[in-house]
Protein backbone atom coordinates (compact mmCIF):
# COMPACT_ATOMS: atom_id res chain seq x y z
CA UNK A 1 0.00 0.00 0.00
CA UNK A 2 1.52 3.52 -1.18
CA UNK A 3 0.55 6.74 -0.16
CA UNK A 4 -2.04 8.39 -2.32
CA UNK A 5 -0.99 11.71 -3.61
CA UNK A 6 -4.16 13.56 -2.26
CA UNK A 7 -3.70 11.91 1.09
CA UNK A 8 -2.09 13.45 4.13
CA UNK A 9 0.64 11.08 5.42
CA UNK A 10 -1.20 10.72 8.96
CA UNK A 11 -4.39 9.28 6.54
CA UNK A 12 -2.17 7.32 4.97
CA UNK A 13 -0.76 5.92 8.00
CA UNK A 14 -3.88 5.23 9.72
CA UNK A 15 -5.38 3.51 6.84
CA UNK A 16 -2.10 1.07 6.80
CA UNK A 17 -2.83 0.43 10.38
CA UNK A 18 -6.44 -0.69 9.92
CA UNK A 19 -4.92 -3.06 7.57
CA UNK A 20 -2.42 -4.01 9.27
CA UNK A 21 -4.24 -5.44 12.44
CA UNK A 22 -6.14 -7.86 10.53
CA UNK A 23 -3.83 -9.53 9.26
CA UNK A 24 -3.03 -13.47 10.69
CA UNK A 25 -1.74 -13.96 12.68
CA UNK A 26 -1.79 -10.88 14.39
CA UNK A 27 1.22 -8.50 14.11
CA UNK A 28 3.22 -7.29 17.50
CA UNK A 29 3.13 -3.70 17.92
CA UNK A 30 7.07 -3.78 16.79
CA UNK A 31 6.49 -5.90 13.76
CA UNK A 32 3.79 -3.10 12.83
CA UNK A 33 6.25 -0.21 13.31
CA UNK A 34 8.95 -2.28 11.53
CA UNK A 35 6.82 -3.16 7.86
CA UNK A 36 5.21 0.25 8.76
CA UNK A 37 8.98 2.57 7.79
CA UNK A 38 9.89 -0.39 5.30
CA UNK A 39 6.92 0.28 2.93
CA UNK A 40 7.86 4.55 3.47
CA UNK A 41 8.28 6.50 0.45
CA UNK A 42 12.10 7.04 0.17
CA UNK A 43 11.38 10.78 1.59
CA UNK A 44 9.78 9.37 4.87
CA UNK A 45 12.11 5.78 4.90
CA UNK A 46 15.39 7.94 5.21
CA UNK A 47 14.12 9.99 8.16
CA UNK A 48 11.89 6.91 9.61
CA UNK A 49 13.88 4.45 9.81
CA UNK A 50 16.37 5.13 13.09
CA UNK A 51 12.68 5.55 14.48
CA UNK A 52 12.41 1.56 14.43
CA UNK A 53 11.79 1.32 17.99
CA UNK A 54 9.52 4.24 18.46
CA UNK A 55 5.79 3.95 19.02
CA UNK A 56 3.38 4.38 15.71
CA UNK A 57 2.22 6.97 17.08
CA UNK A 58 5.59 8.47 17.25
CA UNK A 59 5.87 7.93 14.07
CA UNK A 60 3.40 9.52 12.41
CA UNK A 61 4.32 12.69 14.31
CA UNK A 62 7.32 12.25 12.70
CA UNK A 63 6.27 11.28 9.64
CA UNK A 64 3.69 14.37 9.63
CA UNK A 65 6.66 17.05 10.23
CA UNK A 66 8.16 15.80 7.28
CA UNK A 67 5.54 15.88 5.20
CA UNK A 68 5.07 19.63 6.34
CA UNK A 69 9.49 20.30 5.49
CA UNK A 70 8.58 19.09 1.96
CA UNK A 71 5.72 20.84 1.31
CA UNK A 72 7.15 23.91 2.51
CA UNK A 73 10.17 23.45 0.96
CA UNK A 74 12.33 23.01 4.17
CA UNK A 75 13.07 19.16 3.05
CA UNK A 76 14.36 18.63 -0.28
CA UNK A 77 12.39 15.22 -2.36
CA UNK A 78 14.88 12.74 -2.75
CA UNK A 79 15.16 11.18 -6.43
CA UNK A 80 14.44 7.84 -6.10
CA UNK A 81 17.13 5.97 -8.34
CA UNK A 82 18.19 1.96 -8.11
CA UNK A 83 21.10 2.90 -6.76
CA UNK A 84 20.16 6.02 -4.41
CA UNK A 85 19.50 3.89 -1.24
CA UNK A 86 22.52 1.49 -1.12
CA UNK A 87 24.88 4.86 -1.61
CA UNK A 88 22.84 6.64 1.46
CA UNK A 89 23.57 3.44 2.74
CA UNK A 90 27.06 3.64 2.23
CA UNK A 91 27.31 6.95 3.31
CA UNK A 92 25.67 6.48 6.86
CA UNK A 93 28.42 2.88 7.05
CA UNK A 94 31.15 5.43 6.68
CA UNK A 95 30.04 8.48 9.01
CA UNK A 96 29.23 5.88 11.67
CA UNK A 97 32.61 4.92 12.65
CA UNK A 98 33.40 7.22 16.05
CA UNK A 99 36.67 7.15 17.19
CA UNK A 100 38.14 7.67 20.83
CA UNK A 101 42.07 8.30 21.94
CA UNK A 102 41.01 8.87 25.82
CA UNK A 103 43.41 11.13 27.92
CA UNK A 104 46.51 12.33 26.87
CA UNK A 105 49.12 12.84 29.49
CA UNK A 106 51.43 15.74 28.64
CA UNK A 107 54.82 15.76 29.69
CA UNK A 108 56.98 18.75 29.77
CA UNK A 109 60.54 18.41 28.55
CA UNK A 110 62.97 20.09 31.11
CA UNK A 111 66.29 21.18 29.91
CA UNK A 112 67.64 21.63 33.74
CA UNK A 113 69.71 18.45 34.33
CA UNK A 114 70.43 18.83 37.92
CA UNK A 115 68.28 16.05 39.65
CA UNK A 116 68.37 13.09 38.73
CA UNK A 117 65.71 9.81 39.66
CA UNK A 118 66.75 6.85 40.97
């Protein structure tokens, strides 16, 4: 099920819902969210889907601010291409590597020589 162009995205979403509970067996609330942001237009999917353990509820919020960025302009449309979603893909792989050094200890070089350390 796609969202109709003359649909608001939190009629889309509750019409996907109704669906969704009848299906059998029944779906778990997370199963729900998680076919919910797989079947997003690429617009919604990108933003949606770190939201994978969020309510539906939470969600649609979501999903409903976006809708209002790209209508105003705010959020660019994404082309959707073959390709386009394995190189965001690829993108988010190579931004998520943090990396940590910890504490540096500085030490000061001394040029007096007198004392020495056993």
């Amino acid at each position: 099920m796609k969202q109709k162009p003359n649909k608001s995205y939190k009629e889309f979403s509750y019409r996907w819902r109704k669906k969704a509970v009848r299906v059998r067996p029944p779906f778990f609330e997370k199963e729900i969210v998680e076919v919910f942001v797989e079947v997003q237009e690429v617009e919604y999917y990108d933003r949606n889907m770190l939201l994978i353990v969020a309510k539906f509820v939470e969600i649609v919020k979501v999903g409903e601010t976006i809708e209002d960025g790209l209508k105003t302009g705010k959020i660019s449309r994404v082309a959707a291409s073959p390709w386009s979603s394995g190189l965001l893909k690829k993108k988010r792989e190579d931004v998520s590597v943090v990396s940590y050094e910890g504490k540096k200890t500085l030490r000061r070089s001394s040029s007096y020589q007198g004392h020495s350390r056993p």
